[in-house]
PDB file of N, CA and C in Angstrom:
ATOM      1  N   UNK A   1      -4.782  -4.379  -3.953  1.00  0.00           N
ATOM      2  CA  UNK A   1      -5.628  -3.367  -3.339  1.00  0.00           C
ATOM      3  C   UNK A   1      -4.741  -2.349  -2.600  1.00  0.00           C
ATOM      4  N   UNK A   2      -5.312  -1.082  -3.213  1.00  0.00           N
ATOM      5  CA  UNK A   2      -3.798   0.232  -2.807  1.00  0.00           C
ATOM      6  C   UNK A   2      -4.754   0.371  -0.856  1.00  0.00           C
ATOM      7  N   UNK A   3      -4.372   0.650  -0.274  1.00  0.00           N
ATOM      8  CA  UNK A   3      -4.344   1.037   0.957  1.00  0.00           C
ATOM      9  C   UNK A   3      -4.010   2.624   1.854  1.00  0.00           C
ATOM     10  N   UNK A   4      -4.881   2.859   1.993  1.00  0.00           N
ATOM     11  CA  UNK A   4      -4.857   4.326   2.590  1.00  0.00           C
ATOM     12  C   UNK A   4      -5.136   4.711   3.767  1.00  0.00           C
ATOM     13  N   UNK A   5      -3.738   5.261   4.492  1.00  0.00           N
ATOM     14  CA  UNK A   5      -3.760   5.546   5.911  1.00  0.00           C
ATOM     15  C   UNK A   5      -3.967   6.888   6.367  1.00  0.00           C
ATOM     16  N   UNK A   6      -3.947   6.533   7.098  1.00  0.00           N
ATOM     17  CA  UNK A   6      -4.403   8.304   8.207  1.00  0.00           C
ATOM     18  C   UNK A   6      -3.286   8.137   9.080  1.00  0.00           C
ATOM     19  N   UNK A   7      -2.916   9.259   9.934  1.00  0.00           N
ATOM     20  CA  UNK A   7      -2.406   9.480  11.045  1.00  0.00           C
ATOM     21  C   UNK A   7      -3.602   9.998  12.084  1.00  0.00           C
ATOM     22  N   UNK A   8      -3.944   9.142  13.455  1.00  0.00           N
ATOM     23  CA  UNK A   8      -4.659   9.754  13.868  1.00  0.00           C
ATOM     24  C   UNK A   8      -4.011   9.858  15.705  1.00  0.00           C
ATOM     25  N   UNK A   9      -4.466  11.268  15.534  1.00  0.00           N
ATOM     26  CA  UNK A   9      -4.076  11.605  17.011  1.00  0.00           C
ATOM     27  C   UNK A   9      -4.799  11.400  18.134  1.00  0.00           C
ATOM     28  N   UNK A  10      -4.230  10.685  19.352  1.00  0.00           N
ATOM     29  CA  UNK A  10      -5.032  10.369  20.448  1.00  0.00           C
ATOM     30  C   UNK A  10      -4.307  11.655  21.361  1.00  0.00           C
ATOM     31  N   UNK A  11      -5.249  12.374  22.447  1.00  0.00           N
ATOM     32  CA  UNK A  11      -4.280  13.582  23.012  1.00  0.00           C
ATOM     33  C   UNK A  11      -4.484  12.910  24.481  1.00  0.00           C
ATOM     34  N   UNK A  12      -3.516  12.764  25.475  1.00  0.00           N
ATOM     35  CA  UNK A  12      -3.912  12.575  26.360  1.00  0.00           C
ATOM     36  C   UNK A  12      -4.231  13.665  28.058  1.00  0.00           C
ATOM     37  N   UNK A  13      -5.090  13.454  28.286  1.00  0.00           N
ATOM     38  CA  UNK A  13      -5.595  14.503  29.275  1.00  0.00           C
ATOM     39  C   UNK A  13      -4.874  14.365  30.396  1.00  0.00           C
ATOM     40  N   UNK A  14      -4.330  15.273  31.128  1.00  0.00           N
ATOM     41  CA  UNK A  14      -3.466  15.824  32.342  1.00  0.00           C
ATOM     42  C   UNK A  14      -4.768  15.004  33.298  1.00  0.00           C
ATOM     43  N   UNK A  15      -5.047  14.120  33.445  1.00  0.00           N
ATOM     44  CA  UNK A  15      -5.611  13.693  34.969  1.00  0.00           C
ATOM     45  C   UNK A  15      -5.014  13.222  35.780  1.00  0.00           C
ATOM     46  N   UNK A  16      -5.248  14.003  37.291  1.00  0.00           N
ATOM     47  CA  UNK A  16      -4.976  13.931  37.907  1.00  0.00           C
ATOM     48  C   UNK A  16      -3.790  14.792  38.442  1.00  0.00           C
ATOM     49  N   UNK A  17      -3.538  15.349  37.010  1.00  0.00           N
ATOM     50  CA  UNK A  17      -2.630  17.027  37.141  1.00  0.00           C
ATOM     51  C   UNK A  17      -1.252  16.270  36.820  1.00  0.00           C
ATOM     52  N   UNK A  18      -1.147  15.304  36.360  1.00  0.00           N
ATOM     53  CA  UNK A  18       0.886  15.041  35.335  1.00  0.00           C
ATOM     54  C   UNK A  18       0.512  14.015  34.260  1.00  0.00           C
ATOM     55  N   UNK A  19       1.293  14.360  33.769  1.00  0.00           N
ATOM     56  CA  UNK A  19       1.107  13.192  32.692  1.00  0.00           C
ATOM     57  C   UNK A  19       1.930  12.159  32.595  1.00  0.00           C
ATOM     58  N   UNK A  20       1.793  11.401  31.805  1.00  0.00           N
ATOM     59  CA  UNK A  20       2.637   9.630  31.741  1.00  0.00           C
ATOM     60  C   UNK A  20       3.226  10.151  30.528  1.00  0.00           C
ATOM     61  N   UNK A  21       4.420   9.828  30.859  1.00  0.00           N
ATOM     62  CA  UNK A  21       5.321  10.306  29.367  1.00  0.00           C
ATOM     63  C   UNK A  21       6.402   8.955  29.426  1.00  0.00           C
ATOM     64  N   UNK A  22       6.708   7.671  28.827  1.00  0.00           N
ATOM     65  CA  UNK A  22       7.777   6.844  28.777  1.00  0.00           C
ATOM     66  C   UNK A  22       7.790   6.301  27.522  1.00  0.00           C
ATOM     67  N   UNK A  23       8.358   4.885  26.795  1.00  0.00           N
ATOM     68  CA  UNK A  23       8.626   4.449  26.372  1.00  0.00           C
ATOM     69  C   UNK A  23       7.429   4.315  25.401  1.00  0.00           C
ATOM     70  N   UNK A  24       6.422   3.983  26.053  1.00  0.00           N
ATOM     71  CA  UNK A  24       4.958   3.378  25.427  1.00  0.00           C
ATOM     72  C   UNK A  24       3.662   4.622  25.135  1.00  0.00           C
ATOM     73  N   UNK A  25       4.106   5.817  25.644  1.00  0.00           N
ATOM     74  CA  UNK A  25       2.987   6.805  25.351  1.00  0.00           C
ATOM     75  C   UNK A  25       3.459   8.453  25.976  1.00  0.00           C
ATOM     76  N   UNK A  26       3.285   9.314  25.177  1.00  0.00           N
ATOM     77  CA  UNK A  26       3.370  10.428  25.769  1.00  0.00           C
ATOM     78  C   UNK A  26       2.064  11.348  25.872  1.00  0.00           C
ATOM     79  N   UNK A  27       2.592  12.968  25.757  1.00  0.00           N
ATOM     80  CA  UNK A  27       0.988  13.212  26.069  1.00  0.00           C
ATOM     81  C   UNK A  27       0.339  13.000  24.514  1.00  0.00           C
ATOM     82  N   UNK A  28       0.893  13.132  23.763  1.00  0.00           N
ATOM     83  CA  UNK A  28       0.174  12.725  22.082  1.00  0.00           C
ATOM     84  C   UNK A  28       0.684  11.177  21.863  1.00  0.00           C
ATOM     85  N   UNK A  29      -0.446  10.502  21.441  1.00  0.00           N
ATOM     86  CA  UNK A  29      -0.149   9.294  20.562  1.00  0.00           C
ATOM     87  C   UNK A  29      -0.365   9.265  19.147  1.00  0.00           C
ATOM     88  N   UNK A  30      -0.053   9.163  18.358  1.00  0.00           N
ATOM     89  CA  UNK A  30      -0.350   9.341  16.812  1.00  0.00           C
ATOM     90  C   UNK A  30       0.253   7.516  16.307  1.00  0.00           C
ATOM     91  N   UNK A  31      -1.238   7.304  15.779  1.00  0.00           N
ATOM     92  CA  UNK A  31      -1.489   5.792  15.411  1.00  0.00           C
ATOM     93  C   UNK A  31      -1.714   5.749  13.694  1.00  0.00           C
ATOM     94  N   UNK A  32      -1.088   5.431  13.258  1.00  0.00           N
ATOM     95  CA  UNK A  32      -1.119   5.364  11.539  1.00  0.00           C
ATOM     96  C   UNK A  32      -2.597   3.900  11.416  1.00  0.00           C
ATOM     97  N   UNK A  33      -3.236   4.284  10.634  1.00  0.00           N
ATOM     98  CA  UNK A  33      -4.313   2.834  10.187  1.00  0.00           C
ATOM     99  C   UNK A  33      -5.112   3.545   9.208  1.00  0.00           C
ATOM    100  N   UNK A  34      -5.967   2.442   8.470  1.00  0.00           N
ATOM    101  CA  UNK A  34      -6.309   2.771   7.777  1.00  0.00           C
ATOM    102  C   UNK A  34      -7.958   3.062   7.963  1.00  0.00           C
ATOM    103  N   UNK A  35      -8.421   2.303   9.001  1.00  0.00           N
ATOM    104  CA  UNK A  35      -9.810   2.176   9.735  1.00  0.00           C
ATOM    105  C   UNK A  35      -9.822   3.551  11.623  1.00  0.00           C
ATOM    106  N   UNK A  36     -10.345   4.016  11.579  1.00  0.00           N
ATOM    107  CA  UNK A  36     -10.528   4.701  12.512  1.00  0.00           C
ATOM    108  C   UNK A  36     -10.621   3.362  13.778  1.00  0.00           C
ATOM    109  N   UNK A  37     -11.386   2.172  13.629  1.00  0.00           N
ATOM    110  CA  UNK A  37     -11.745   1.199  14.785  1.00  0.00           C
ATOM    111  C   UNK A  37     -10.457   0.360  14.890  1.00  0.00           C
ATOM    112  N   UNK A  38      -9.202   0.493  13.508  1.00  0.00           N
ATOM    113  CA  UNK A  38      -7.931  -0.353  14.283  1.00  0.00           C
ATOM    114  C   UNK A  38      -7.165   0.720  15.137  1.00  0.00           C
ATOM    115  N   UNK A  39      -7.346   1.846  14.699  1.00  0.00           N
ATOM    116  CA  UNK A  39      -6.551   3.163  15.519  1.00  0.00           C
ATOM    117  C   UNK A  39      -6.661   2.909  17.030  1.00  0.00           C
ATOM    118  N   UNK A  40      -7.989   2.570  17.221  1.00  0.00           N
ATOM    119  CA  UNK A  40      -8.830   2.451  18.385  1.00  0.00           C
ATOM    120  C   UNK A  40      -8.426   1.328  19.164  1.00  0.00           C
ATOM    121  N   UNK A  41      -8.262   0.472  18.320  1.00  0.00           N
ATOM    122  CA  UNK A  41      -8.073  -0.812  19.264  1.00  0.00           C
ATOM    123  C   UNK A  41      -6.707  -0.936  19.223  1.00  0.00           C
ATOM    124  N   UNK A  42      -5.285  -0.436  18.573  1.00  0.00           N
ATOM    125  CA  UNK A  42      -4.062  -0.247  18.758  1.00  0.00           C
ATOM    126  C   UNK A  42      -4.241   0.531  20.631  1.00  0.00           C
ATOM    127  N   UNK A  43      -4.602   1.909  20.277  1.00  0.00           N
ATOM    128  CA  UNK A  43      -4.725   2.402  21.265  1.00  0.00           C
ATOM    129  C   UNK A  43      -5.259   1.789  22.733  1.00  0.00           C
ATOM    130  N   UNK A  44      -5.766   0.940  22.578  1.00  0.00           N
ATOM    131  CA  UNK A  44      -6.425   0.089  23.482  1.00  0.00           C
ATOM    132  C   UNK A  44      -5.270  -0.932  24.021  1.00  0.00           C
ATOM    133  N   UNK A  45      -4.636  -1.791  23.016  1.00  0.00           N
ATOM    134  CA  UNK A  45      -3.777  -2.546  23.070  1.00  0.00           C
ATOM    135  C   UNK A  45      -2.688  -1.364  23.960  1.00  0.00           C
ATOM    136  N   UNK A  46      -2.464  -0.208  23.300  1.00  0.00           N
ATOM    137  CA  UNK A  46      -1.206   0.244  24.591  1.00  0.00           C
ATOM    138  C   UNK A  46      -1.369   0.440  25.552  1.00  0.00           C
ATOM    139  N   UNK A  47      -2.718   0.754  26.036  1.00  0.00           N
ATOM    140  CA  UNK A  47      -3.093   1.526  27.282  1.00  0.00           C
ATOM    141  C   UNK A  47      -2.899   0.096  27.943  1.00  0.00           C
ATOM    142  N   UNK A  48      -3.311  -0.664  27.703  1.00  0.00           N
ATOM    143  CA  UNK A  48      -3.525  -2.022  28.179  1.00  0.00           C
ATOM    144  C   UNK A  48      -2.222  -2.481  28.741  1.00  0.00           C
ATOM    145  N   UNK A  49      -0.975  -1.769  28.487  1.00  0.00           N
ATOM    146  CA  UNK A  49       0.450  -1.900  29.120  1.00  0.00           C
ATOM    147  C   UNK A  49       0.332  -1.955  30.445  1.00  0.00           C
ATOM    148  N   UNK A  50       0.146  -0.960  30.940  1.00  0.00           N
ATOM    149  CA  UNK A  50       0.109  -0.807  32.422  1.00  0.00           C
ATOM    150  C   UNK A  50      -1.331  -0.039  32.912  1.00  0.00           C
ATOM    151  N   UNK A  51      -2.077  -0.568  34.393  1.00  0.00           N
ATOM    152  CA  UNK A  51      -3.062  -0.086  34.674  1.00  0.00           C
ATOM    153  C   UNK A  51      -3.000   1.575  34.736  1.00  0.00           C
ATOM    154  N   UNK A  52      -1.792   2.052  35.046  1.00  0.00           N
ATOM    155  CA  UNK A  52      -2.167   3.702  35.375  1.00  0.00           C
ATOM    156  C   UNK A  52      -2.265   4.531  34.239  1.00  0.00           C
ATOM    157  N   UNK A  53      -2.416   3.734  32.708  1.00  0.00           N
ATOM    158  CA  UNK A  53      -2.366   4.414  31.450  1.00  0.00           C
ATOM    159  C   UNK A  53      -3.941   4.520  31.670  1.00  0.00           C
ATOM    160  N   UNK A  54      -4.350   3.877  32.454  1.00  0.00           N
ATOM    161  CA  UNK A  54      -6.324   4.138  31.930  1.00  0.00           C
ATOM    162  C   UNK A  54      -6.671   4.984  33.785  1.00  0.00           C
ATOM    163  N   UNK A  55      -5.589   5.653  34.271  1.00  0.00           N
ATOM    164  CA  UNK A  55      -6.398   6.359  35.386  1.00  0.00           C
ATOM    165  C   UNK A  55      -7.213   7.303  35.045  1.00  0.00           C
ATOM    166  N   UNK A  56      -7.673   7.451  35.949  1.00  0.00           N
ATOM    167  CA  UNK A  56      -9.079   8.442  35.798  1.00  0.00           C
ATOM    168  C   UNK A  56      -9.588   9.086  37.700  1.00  0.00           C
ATOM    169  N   UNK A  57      -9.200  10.978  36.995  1.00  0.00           N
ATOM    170  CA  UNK A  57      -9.300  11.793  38.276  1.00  0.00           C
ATOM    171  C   UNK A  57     -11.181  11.983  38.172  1.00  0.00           C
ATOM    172  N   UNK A  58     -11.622  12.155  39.781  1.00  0.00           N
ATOM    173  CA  UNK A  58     -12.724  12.767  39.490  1.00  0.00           C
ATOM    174  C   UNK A  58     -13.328  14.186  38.954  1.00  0.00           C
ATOM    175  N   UNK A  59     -12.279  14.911  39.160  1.00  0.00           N
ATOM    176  CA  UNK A  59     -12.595  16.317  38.615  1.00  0.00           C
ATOM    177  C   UNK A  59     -12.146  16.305  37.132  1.00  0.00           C
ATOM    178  N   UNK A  60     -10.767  15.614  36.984  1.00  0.00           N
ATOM    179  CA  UNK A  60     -10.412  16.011  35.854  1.00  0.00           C
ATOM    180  C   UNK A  60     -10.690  14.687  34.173  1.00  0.00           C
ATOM    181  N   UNK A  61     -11.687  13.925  34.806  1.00  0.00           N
ATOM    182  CA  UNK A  61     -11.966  12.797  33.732  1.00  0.00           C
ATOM    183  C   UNK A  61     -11.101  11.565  33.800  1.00  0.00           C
ATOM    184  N   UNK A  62     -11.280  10.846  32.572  1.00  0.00           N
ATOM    185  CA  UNK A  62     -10.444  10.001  32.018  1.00  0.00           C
ATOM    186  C   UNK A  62      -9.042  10.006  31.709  1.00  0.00           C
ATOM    187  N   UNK A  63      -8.176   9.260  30.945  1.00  0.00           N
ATOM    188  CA  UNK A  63      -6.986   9.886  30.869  1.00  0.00           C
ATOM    189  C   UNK A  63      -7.128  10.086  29.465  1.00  0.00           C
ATOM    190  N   UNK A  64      -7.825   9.650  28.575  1.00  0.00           N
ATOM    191  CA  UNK A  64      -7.597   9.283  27.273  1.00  0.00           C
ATOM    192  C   UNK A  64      -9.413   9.236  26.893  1.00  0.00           C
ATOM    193  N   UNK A  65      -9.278   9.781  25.239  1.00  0.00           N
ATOM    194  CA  UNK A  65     -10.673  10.085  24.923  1.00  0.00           C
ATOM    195  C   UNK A  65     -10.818   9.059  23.492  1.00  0.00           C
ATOM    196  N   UNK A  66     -10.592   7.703  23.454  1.00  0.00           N
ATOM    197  CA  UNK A  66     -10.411   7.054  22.451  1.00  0.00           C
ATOM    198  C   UNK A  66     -11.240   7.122  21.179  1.00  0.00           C
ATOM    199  N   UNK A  67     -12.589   7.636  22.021  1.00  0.00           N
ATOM    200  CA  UNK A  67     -13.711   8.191  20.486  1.00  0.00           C
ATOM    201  C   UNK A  67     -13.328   9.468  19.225  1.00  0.00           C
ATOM    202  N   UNK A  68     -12.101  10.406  19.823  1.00  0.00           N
ATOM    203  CA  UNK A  68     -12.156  11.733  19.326  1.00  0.00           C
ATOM    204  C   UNK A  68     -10.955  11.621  19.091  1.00  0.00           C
ATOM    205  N   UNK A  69     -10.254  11.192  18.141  1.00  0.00           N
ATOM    206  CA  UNK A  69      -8.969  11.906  17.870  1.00  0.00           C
ATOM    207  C   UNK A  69      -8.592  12.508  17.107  1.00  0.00           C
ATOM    208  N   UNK A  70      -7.676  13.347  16.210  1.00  0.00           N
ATOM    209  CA  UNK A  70      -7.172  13.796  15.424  1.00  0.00           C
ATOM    210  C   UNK A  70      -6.650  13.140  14.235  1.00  0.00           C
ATOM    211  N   UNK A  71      -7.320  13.688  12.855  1.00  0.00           N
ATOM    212  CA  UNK A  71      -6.870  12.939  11.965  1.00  0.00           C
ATOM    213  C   UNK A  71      -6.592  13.915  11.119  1.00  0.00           C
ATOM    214  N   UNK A  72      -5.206  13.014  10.517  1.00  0.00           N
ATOM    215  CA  UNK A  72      -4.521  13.636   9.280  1.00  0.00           C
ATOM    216  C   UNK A  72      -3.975  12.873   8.005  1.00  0.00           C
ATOM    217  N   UNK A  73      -3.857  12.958   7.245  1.00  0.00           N
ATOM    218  CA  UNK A  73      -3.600  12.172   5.979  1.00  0.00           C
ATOM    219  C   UNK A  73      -1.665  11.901   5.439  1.00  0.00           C
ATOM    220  N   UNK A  74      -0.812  13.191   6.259  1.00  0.00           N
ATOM    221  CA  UNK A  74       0.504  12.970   6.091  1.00  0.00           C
ATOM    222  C   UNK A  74       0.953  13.478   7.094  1.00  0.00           C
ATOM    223  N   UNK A  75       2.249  13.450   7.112  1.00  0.00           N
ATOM    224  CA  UNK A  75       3.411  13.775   8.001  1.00  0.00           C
ATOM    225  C   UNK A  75       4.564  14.500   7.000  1.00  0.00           C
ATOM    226  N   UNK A  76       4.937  15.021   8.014  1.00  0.00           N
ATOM    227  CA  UNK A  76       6.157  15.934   7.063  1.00  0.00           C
ATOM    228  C   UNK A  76       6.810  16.875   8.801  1.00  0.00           C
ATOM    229  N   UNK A  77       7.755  16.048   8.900  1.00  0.00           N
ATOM    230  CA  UNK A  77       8.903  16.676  10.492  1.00  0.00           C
ATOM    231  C   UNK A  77      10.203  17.309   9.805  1.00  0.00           C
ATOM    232  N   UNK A  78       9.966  18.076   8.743  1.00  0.00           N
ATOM    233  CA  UNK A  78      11.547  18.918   8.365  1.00  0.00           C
ATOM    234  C   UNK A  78      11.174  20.027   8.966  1.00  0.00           C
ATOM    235  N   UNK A  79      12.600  19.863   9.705  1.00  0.00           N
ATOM    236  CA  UNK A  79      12.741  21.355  10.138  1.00  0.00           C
ATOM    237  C   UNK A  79      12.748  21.774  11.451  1.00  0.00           C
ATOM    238  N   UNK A  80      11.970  20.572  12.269  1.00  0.00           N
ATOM    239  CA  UNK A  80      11.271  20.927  13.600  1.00  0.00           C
ATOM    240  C   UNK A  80      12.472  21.148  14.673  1.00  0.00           C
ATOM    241  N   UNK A  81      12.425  21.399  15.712  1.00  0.00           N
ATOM    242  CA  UNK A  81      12.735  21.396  17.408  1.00  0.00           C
ATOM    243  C   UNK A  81      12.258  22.101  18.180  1.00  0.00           C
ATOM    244  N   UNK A  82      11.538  21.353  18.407  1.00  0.00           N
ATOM    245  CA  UNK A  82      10.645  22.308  19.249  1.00  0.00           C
ATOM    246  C   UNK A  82      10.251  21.943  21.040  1.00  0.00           C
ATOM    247  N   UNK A  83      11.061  20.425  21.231  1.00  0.00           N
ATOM    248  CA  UNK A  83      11.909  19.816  22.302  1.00  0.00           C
ATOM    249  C   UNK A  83      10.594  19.300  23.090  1.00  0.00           C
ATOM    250  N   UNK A  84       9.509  18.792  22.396  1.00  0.00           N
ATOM    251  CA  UNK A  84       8.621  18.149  22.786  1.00  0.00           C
ATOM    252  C   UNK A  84       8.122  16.967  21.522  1.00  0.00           C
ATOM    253  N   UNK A  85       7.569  16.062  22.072  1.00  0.00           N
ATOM    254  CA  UNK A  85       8.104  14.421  21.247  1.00  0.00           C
ATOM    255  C   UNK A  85       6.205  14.135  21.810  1.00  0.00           C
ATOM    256  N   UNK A  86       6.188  13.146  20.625  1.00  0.00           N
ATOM    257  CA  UNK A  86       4.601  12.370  20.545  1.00  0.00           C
ATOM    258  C   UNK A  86       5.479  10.797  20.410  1.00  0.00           C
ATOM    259  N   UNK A  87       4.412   9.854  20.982  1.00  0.00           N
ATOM    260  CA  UNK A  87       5.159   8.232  20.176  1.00  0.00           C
ATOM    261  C   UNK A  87       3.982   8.022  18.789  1.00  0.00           C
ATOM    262  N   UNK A  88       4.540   7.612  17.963  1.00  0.00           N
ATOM    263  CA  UNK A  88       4.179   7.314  16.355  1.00  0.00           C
ATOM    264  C   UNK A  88       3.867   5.438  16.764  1.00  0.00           C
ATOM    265  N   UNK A  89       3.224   5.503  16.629  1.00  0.00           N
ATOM    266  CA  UNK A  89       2.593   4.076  16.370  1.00  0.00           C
ATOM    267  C   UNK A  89       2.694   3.399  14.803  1.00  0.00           C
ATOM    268  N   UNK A  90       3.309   2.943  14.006  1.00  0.00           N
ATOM    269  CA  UNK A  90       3.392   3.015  11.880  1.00  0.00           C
ATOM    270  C   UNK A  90       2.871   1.610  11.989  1.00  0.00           C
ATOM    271  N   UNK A  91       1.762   1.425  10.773  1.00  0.00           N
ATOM    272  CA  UNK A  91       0.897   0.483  10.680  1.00  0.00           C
ATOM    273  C   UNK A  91       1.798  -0.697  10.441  1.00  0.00           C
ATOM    274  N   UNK A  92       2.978  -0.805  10.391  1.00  0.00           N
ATOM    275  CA  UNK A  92       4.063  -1.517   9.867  1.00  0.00           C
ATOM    276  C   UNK A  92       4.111  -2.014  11.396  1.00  0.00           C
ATOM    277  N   UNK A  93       3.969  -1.976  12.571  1.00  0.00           N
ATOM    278  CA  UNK A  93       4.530  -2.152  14.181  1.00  0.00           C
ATOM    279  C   UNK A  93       5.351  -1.627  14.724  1.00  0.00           C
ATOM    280  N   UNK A  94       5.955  -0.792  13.567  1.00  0.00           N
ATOM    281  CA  UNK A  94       6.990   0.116  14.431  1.00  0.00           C
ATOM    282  C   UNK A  94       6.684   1.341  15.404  1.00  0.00           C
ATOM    283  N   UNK A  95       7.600   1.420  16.365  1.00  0.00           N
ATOM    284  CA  UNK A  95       7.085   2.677  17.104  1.00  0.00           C
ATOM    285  C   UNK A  95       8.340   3.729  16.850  1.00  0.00           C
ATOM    286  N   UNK A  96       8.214   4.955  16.950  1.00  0.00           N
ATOM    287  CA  UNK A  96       9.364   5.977  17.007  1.00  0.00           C
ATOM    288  C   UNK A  96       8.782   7.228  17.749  1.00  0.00           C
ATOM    289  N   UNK A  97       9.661   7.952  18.438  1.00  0.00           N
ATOM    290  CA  UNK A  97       9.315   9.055  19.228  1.00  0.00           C
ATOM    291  C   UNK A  97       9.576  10.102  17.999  1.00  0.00           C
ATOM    292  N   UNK A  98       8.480  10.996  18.011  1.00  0.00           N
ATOM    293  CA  UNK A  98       8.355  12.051  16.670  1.00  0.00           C
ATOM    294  C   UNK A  98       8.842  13.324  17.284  1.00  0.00           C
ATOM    295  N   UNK A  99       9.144  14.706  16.831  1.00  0.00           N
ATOM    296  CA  UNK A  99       8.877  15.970  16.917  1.00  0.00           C
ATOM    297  C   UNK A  99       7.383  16.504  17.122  1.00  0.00           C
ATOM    298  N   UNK A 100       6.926  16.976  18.543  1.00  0.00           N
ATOM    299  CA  UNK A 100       5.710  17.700  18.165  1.00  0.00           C
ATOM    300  C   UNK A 100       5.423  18.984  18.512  1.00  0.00           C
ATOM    301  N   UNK A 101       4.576  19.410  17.800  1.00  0.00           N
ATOM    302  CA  UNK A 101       3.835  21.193  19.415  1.00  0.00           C
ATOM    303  C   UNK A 101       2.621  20.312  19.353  1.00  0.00           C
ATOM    304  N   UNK A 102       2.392  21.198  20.379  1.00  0.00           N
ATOM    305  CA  UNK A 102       1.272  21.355  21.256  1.00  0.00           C
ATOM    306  C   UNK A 102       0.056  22.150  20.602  1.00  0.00           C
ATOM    307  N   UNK A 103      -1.331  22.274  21.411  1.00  0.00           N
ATOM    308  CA  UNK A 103      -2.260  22.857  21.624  1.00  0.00           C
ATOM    309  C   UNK A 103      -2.487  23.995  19.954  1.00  0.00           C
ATOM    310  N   UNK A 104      -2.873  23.149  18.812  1.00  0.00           N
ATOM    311  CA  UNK A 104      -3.320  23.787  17.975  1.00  0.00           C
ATOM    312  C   UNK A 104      -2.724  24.362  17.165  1.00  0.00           C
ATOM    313  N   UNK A 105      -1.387  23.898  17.070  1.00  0.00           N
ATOM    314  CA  UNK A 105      -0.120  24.086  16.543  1.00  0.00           C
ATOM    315  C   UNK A 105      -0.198  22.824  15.423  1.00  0.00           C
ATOM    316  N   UNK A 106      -1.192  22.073  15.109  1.00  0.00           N
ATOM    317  CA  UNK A 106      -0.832  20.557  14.478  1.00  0.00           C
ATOM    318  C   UNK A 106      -0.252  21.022  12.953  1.00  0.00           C
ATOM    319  N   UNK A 107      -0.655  22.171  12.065  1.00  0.00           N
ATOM    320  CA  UNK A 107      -0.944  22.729  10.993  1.00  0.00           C
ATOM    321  C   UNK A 107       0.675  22.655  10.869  1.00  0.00           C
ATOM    322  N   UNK A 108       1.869  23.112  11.393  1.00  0.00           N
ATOM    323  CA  UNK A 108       2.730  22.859  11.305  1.00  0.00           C
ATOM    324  C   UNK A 108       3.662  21.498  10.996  1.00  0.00           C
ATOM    325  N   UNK A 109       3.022  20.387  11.853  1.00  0.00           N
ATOM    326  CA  UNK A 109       3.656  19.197  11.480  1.00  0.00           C
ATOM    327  C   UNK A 109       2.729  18.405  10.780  1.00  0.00           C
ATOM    328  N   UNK A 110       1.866  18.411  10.443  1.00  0.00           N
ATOM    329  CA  UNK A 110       0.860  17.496   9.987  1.00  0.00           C
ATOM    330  C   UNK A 110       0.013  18.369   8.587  1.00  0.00           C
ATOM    331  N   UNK A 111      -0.642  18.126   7.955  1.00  0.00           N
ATOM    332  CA  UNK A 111      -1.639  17.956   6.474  1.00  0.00           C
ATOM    333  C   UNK A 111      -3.211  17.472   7.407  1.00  0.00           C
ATOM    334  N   UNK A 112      -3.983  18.574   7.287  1.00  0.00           N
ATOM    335  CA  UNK A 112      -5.137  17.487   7.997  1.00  0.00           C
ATOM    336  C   UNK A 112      -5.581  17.189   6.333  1.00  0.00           C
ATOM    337  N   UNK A 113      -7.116  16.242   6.427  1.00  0.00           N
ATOM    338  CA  UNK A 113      -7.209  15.556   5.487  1.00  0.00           C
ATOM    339  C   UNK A 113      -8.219  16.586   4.860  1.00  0.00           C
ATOM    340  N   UNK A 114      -8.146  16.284   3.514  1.00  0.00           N
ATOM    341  CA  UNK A 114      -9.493  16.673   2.549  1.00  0.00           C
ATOM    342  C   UNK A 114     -10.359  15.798   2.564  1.00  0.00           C
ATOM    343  N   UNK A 115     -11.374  16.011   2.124  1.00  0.00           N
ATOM    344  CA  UNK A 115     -12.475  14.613   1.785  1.00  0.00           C
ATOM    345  C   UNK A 115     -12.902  14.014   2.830  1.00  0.00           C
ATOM    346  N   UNK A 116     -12.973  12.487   2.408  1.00  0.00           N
ATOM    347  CA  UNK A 116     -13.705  11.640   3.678  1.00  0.00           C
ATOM    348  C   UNK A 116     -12.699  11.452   4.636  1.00  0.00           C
ATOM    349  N   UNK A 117     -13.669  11.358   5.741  1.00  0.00           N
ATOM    350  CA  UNK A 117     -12.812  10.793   7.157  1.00  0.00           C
ATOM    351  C   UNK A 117     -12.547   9.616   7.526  1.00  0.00           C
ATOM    352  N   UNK A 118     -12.026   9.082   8.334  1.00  0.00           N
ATOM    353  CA  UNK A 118     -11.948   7.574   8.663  1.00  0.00           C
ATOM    354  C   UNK A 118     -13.586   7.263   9.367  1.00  0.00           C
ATOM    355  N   UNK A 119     -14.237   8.536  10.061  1.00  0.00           N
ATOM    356  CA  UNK A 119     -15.235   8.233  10.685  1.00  0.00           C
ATOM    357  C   UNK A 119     -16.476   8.112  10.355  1.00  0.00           C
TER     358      UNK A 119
END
């Protein structure tokens, strides 16, 4: 049985006005799966690292919007520097810090998908 993944992007929200950027999450997470609900529960599993990955400001929300993320069908990082990094989650367990932009820029590093969604 062939198997077909997504890349899906979790973005994380400035609450509380900085963001958590280390080892385990920056402000983009991008989770490879093949189900939108393992994306979800990976994501769950990291936040679950440390309590201040799930803070939450009153003005400014949650930190993380686990229902809505970004999905794409490939990857393709030739070329990039653009001196901002996402962590890659690969359905394999590996993690690696990627090349990213920002704010609507995805069209550059990413393929969004044709067809059906994971959702």
């Amino acid at each position: 049985m062939n198997q077909e993944f997504s890349y899906l992007v979790f973005r994380q929200n400035n609450s509380g006005g900085y963001w958590i950027e280390n080892e385990d999450i920056s402000s983009e997470v991008v989770i490879q799966a093949c189900q939108l609900s393992d994306a979800v529960a990976k994501l769950e599993e990291i936040l679950a690292i440390d309590s201040e990955y799930k803070s939450y400001c009153s003005c400014c929300g949650p930190r993380w919007s686990p229902g809505s993320p970004i999905e794409y069908k490939t990857v393709d990082f030739k070329g990039l520097d653009t001196g901002h990094t996402a962590i890659l989650y690969k359905a394999d367990g590996t993690k690696m810090r990627i090349p990213w932009q920002r704010y609507g820029l995805y069209d550059v590093l990413l393929t969004k998908p044709t067809g059906d969604s994971l959702r």
